[in-house]
PDB file of N, CA and C in Angstrom:
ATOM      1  N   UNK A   1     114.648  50.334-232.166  1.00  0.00           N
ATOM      2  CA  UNK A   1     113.703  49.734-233.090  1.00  0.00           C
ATOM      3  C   UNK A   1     112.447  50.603-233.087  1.00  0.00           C
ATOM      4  N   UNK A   2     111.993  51.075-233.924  1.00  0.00           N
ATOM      5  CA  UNK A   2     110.733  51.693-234.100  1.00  0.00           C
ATOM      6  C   UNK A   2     109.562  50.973-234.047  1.00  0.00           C
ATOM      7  N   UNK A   3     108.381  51.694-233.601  1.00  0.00           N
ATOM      8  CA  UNK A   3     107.000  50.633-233.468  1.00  0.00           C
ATOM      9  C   UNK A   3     106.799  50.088-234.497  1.00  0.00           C
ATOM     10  N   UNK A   4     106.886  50.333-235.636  1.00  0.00           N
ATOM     11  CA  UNK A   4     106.508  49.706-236.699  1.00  0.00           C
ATOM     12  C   UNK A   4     106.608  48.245-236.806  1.00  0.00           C
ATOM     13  N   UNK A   5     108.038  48.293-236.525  1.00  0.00           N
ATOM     14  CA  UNK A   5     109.019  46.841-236.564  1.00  0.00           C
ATOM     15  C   UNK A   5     109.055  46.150-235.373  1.00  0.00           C
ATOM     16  N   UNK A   6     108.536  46.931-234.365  1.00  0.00           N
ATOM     17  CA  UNK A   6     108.400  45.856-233.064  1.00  0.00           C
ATOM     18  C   UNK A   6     106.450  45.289-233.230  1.00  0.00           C
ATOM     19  N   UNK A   7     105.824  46.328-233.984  1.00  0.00           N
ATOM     20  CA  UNK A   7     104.287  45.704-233.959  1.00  0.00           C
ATOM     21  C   UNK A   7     104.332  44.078-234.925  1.00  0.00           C
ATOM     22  N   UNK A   8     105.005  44.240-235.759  1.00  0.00           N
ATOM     23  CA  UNK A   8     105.070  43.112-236.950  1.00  0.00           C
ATOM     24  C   UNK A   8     105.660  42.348-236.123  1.00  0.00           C
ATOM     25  N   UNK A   9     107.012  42.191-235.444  1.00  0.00           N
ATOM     26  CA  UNK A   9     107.854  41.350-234.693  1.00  0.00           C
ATOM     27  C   UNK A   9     106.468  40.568-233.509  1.00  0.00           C
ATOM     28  N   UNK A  10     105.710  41.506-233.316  1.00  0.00           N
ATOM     29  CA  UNK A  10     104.862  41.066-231.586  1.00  0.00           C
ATOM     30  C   UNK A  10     103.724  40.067-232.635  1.00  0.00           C
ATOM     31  N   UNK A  11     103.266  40.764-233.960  1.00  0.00           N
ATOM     32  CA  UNK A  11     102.298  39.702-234.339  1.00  0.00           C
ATOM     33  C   UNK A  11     103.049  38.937-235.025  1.00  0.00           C
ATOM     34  N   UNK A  12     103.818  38.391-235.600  1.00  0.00           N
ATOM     35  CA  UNK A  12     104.583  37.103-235.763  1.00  0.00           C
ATOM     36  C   UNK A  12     104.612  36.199-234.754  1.00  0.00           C
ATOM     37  N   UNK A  13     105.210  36.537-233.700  1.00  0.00           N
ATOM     38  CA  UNK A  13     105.233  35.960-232.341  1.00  0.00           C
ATOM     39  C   UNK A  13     104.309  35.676-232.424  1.00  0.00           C
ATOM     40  N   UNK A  14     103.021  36.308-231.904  1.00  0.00           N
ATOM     41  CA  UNK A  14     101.625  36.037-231.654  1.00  0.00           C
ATOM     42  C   UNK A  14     100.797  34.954-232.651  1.00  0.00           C
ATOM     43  N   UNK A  15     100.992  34.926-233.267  1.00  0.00           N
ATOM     44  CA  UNK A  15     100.494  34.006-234.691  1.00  0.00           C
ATOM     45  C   UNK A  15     101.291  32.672-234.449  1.00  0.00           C
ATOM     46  N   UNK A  16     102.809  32.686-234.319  1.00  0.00           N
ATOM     47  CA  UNK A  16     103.222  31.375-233.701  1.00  0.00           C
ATOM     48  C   UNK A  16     103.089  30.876-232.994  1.00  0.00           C
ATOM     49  N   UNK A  17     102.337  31.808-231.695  1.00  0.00           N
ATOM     50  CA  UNK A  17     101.915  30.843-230.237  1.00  0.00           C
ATOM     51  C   UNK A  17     100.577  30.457-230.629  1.00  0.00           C
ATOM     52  N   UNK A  18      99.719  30.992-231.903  1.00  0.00           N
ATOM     53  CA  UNK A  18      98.230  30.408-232.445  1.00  0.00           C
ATOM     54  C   UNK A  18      98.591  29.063-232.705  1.00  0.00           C
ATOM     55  N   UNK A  19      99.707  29.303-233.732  1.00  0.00           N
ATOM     56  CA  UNK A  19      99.680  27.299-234.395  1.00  0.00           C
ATOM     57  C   UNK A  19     100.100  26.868-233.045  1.00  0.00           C
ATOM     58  N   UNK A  20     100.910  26.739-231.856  1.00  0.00           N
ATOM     59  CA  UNK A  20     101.252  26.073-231.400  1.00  0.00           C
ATOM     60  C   UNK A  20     100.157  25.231-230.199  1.00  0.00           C
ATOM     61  N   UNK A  21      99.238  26.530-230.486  1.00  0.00           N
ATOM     62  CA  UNK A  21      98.055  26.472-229.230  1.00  0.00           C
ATOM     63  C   UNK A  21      97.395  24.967-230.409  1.00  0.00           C
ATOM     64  N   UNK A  22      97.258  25.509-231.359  1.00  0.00           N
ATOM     65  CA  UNK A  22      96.160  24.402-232.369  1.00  0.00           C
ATOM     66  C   UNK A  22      96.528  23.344-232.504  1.00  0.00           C
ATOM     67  N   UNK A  23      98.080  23.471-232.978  1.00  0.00           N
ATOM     68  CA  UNK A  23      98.436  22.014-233.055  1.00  0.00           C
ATOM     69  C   UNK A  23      98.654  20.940-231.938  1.00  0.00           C
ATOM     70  N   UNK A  24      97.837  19.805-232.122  1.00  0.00           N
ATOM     71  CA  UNK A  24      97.623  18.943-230.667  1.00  0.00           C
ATOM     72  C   UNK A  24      98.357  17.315-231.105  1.00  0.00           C
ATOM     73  N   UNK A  25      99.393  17.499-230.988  1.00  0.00           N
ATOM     74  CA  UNK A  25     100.306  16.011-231.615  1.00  0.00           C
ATOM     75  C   UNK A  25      99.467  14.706-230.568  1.00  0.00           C
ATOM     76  N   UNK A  26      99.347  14.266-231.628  1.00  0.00           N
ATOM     77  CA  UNK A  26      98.336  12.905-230.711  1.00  0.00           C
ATOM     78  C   UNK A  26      99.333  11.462-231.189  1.00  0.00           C
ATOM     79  N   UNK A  27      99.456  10.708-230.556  1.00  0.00           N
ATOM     80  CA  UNK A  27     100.064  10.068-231.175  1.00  0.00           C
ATOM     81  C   UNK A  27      98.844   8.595-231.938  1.00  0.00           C
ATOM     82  N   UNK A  28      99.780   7.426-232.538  1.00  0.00           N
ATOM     83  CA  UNK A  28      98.752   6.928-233.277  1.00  0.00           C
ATOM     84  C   UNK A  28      97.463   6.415-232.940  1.00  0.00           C
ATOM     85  N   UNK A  29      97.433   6.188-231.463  1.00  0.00           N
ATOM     86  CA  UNK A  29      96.505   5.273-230.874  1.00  0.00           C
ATOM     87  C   UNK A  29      95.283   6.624-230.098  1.00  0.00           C
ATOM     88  N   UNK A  30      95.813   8.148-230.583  1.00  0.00           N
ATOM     89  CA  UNK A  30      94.992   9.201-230.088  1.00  0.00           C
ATOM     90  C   UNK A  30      95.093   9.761-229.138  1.00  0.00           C
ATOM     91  N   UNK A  31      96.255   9.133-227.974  1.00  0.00           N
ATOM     92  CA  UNK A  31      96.785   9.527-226.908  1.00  0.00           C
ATOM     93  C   UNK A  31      97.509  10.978-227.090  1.00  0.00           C
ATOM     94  N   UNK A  32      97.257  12.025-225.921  1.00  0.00           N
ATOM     95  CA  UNK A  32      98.105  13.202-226.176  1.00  0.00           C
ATOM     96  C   UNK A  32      98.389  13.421-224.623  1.00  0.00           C
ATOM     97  N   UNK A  33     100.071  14.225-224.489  1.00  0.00           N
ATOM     98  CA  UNK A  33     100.635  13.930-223.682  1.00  0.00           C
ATOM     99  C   UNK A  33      99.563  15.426-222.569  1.00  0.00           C
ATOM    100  N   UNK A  34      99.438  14.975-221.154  1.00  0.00           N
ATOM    101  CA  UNK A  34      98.420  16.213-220.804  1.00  0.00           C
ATOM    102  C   UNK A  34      98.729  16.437-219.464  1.00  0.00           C
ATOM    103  N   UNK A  35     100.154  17.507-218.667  1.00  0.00           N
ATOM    104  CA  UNK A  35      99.995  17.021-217.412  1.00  0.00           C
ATOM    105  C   UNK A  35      98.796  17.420-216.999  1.00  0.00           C
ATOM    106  N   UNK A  36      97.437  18.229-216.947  1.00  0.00           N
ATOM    107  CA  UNK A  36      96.426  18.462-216.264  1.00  0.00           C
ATOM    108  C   UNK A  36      95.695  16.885-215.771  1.00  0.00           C
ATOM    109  N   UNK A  37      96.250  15.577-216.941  1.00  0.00           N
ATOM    110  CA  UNK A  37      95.201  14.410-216.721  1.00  0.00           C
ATOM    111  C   UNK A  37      96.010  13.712-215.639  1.00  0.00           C
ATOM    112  N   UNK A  38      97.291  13.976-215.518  1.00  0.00           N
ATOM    113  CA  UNK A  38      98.279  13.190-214.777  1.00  0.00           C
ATOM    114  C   UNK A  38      97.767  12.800-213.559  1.00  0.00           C
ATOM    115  N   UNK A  39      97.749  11.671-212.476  1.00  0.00           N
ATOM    116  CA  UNK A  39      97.498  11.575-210.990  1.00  0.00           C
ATOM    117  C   UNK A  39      97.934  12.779-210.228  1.00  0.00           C
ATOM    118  N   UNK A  40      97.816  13.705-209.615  1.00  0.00           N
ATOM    119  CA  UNK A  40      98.271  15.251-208.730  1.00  0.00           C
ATOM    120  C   UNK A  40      99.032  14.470-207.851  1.00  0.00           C
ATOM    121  N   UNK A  41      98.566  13.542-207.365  1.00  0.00           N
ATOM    122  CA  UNK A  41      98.805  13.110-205.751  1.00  0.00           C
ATOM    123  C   UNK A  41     100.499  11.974-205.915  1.00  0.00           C
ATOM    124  N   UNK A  42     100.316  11.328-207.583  1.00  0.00           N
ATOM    125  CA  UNK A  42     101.481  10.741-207.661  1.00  0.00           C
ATOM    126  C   UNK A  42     102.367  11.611-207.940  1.00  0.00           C
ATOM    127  N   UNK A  43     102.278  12.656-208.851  1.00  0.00           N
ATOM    128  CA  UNK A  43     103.097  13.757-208.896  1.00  0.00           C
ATOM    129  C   UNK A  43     103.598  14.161-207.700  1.00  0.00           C
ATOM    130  N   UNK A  44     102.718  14.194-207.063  1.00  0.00           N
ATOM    131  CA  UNK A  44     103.524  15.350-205.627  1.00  0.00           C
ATOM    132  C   UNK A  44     104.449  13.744-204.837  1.00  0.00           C
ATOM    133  N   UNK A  45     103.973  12.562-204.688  1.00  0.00           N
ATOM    134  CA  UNK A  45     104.859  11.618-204.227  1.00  0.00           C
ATOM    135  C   UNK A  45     106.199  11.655-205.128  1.00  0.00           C
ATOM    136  N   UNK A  46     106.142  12.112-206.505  1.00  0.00           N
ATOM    137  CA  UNK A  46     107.142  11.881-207.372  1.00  0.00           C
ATOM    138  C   UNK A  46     108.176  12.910-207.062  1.00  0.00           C
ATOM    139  N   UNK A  47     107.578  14.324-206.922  1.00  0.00           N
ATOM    140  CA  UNK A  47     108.361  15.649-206.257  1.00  0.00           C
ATOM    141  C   UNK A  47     108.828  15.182-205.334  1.00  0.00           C
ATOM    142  N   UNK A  48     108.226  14.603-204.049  1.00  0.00           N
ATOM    143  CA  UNK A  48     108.719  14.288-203.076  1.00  0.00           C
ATOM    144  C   UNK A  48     109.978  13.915-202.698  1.00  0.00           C
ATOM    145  N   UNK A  49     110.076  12.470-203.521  1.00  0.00           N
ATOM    146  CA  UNK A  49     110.648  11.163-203.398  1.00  0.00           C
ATOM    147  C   UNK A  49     112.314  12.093-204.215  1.00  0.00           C
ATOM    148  N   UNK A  50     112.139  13.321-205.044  1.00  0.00           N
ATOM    149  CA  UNK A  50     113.392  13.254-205.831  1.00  0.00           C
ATOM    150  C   UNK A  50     113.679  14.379-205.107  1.00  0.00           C
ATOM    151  N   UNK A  51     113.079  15.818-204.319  1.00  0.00           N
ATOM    152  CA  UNK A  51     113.877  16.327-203.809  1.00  0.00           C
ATOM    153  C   UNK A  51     114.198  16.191-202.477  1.00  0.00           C
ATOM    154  N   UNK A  52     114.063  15.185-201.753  1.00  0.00           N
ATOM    155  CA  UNK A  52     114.060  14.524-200.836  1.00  0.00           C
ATOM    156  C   UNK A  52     116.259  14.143-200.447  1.00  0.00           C
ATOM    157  N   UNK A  53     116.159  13.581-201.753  1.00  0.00           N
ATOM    158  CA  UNK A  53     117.752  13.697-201.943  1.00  0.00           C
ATOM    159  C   UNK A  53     118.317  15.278-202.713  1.00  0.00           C
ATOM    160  N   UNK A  54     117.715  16.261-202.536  1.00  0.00           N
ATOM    161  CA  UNK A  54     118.200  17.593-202.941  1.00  0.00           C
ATOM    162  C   UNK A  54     117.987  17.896-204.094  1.00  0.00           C
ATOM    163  N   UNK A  55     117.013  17.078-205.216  1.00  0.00           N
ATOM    164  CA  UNK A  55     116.962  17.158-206.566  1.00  0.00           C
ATOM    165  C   UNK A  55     115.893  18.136-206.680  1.00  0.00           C
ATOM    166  N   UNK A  56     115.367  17.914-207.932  1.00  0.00           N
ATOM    167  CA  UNK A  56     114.287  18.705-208.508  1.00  0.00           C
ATOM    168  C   UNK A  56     113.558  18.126-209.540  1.00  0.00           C
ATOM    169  N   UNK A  57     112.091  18.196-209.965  1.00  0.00           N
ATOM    170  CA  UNK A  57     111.962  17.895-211.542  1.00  0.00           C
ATOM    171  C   UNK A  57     111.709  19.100-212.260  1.00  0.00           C
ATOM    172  N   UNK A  58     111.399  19.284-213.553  1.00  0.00           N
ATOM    173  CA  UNK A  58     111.340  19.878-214.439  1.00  0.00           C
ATOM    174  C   UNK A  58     109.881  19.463-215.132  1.00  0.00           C
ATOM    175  N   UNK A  59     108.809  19.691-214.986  1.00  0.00           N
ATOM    176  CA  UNK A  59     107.732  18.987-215.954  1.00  0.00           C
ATOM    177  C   UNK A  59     107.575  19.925-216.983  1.00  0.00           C
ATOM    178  N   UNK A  60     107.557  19.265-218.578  1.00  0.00           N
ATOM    179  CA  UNK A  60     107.309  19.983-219.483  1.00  0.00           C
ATOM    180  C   UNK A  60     106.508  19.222-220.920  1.00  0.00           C
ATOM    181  N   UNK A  61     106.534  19.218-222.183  1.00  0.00           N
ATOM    182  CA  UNK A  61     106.574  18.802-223.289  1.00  0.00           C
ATOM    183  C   UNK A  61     107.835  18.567-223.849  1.00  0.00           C
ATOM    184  N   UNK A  62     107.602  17.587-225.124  1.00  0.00           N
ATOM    185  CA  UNK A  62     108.752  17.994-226.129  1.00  0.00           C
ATOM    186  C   UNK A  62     108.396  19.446-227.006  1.00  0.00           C
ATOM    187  N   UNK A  63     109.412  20.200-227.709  1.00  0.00           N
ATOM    188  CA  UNK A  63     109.079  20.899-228.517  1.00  0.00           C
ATOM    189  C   UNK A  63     107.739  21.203-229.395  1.00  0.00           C
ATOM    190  N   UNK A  64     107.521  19.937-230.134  1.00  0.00           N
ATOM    191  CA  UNK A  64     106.532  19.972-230.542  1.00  0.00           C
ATOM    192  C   UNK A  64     104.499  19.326-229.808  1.00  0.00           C
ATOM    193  N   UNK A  65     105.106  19.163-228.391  1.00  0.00           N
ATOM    194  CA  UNK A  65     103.839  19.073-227.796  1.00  0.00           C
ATOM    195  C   UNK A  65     103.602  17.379-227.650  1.00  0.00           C
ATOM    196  N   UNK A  66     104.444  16.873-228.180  1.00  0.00           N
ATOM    197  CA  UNK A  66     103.874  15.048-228.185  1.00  0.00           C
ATOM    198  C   UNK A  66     104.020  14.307-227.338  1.00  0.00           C
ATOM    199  N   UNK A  67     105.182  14.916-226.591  1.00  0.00           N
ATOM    200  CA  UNK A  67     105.294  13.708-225.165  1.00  0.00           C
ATOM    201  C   UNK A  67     105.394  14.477-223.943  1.00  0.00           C
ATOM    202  N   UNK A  68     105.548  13.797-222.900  1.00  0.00           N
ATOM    203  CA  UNK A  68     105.932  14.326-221.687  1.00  0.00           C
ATOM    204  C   UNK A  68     107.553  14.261-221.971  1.00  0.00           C
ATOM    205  N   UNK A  69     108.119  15.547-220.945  1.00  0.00           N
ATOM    206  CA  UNK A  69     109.399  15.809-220.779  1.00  0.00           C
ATOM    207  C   UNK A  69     109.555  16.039-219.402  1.00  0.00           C
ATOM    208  N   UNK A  70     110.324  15.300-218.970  1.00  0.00           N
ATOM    209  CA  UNK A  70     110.356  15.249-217.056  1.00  0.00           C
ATOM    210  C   UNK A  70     112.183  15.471-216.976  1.00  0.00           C
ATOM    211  N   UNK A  71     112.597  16.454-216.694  1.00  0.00           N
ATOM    212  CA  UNK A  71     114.096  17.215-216.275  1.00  0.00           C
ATOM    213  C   UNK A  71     114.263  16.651-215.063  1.00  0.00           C
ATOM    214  N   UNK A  72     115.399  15.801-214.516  1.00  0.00           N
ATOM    215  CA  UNK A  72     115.379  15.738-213.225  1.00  0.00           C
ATOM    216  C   UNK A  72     116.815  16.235-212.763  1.00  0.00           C
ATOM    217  N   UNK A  73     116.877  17.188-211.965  1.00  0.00           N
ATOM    218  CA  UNK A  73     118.467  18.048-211.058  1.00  0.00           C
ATOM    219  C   UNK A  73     118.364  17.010-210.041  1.00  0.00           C
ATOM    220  N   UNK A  74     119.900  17.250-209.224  1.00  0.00           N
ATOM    221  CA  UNK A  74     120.522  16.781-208.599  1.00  0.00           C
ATOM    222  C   UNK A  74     120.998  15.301-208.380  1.00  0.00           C
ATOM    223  N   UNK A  75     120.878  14.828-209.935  1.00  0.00           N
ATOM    224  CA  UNK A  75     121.392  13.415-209.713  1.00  0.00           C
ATOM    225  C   UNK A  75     122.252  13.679-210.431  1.00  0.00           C
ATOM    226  N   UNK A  76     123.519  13.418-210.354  1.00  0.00           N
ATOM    227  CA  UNK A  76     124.613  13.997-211.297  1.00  0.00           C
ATOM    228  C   UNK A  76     124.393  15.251-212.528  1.00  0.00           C
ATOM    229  N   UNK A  77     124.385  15.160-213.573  1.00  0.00           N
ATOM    230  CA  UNK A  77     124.317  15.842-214.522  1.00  0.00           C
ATOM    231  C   UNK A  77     122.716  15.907-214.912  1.00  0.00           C
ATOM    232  N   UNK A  78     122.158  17.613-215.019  1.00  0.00           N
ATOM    233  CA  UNK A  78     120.724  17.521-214.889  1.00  0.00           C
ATOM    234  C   UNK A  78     120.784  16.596-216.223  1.00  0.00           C
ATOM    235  N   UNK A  79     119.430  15.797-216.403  1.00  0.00           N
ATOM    236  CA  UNK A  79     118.896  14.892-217.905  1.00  0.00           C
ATOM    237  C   UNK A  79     117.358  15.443-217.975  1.00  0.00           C
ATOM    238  N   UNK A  80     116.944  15.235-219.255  1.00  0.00           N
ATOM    239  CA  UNK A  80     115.632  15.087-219.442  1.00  0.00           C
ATOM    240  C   UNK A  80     115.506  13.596-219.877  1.00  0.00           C
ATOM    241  N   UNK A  81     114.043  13.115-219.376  1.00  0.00           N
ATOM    242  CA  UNK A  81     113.329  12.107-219.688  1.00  0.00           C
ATOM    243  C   UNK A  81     112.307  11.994-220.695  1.00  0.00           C
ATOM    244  N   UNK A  82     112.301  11.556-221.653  1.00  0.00           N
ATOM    245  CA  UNK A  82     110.806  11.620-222.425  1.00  0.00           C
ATOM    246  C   UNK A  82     109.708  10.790-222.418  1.00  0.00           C
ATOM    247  N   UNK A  83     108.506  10.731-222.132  1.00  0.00           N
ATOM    248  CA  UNK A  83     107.412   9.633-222.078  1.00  0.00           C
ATOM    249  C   UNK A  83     106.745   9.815-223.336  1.00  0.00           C
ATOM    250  N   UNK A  84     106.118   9.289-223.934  1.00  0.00           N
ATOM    251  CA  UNK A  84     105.482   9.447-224.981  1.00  0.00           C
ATOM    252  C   UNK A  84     104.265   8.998-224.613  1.00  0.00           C
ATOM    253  N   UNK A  85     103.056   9.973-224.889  1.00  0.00           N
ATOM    254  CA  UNK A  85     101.686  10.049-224.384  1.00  0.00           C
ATOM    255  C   UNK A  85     100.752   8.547-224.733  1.00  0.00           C
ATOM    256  N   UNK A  86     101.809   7.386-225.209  1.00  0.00           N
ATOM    257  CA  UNK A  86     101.134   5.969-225.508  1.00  0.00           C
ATOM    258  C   UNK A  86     101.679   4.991-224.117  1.00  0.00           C
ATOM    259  N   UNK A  87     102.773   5.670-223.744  1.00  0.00           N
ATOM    260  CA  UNK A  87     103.582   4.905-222.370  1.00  0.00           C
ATOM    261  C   UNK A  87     102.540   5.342-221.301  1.00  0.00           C
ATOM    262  N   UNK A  88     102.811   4.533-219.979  1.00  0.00           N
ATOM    263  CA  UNK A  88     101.752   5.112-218.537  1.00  0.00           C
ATOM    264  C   UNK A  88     102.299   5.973-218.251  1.00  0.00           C
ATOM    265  N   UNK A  89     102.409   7.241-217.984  1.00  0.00           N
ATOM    266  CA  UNK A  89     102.967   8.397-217.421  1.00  0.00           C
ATOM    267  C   UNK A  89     102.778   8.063-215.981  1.00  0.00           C
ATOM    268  N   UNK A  90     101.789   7.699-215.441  1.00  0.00           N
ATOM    269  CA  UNK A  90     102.018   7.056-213.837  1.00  0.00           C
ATOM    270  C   UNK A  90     102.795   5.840-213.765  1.00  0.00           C
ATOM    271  N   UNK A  91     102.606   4.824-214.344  1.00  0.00           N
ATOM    272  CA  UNK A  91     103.681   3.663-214.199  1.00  0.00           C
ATOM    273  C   UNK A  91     105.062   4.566-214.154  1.00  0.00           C
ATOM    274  N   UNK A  92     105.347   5.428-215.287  1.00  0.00           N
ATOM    275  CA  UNK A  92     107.029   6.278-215.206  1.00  0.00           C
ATOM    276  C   UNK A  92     107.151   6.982-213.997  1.00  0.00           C
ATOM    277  N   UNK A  93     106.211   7.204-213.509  1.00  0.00           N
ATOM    278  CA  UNK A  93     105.971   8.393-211.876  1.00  0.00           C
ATOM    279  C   UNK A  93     106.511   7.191-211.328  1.00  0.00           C
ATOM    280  N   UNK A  94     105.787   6.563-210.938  1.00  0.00           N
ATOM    281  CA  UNK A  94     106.003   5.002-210.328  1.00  0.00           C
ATOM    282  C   UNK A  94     107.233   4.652-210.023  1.00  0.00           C
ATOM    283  N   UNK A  95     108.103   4.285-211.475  1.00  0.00           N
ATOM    284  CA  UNK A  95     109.220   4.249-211.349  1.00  0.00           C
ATOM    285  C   UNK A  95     110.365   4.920-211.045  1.00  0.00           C
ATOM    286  N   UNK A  96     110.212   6.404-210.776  1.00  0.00           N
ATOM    287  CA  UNK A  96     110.880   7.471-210.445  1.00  0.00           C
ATOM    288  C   UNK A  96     111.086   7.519-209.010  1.00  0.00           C
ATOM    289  N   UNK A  97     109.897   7.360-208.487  1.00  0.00           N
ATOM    290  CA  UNK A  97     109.418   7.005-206.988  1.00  0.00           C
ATOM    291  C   UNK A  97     110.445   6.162-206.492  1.00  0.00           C
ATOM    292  N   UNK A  98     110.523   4.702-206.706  1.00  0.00           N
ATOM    293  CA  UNK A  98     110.955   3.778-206.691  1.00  0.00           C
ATOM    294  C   UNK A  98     112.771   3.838-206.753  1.00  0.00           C
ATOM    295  N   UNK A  99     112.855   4.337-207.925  1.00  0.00           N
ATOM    296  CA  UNK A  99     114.434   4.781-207.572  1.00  0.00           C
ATOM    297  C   UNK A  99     114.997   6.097-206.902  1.00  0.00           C
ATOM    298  N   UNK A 100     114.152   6.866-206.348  1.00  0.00           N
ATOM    299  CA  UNK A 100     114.350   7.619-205.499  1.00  0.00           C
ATOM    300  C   UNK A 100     114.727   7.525-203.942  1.00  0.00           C
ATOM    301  N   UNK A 101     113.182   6.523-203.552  1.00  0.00           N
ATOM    302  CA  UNK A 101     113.101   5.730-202.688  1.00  0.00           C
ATOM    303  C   UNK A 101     114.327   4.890-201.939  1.00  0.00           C
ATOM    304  N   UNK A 102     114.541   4.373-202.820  1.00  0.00           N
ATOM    305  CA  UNK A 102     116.084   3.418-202.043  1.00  0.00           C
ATOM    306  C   UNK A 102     117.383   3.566-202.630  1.00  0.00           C
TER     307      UNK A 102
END
């Protein structure tokens, strides 16, 4: 591939990670999904509690940025979870805990 066609290819890219940076999916009540706001300390009980039995999580978004996406390995077949930034994201920690736990 010549520079030409890899410079256009890098600013395309680059321009798509702009909208993605801008666009901030809130949902109706203004809530947006944020792990930086999340509890740290329930998180790390939540890590705990799932690789404790050999698992793992996955913390992420959906595609378009609107909810939480929590991957959890080693419970049978990996799954993702979705929270949506209007649900408690700690109450769902909570409950993760909880069925980890026993």
């Amino acid at each position: 591939m010549n520079d030409a066609k890899q410079n256009r290819k890098d600013d395309q890219r680059r321009v798509a990670q702009e909208k993605r940076k801008r666009r901030t999916n809130r949902s109706v009540n203004g809530n947006v999904a944020d792990w930086a706001a999340v509890d740290g300390e329930l998180l790390a009980k939540a890590v705990a509690a799932v690789a404790r039995d050999g698992g793992a999580l996955r913390l992420g978004y959906t595609r378009d940025g609107g909810a939480y996406a929590v991957g959890v390995y080693g419970d049978g077949d990996p799954f993702t979870e979705y929270v949506p930034p209007n649900d408690d994201i700690a109450e769902y920690l909570r409950g993760l805990i909880d069925d980890y736990q026993n």
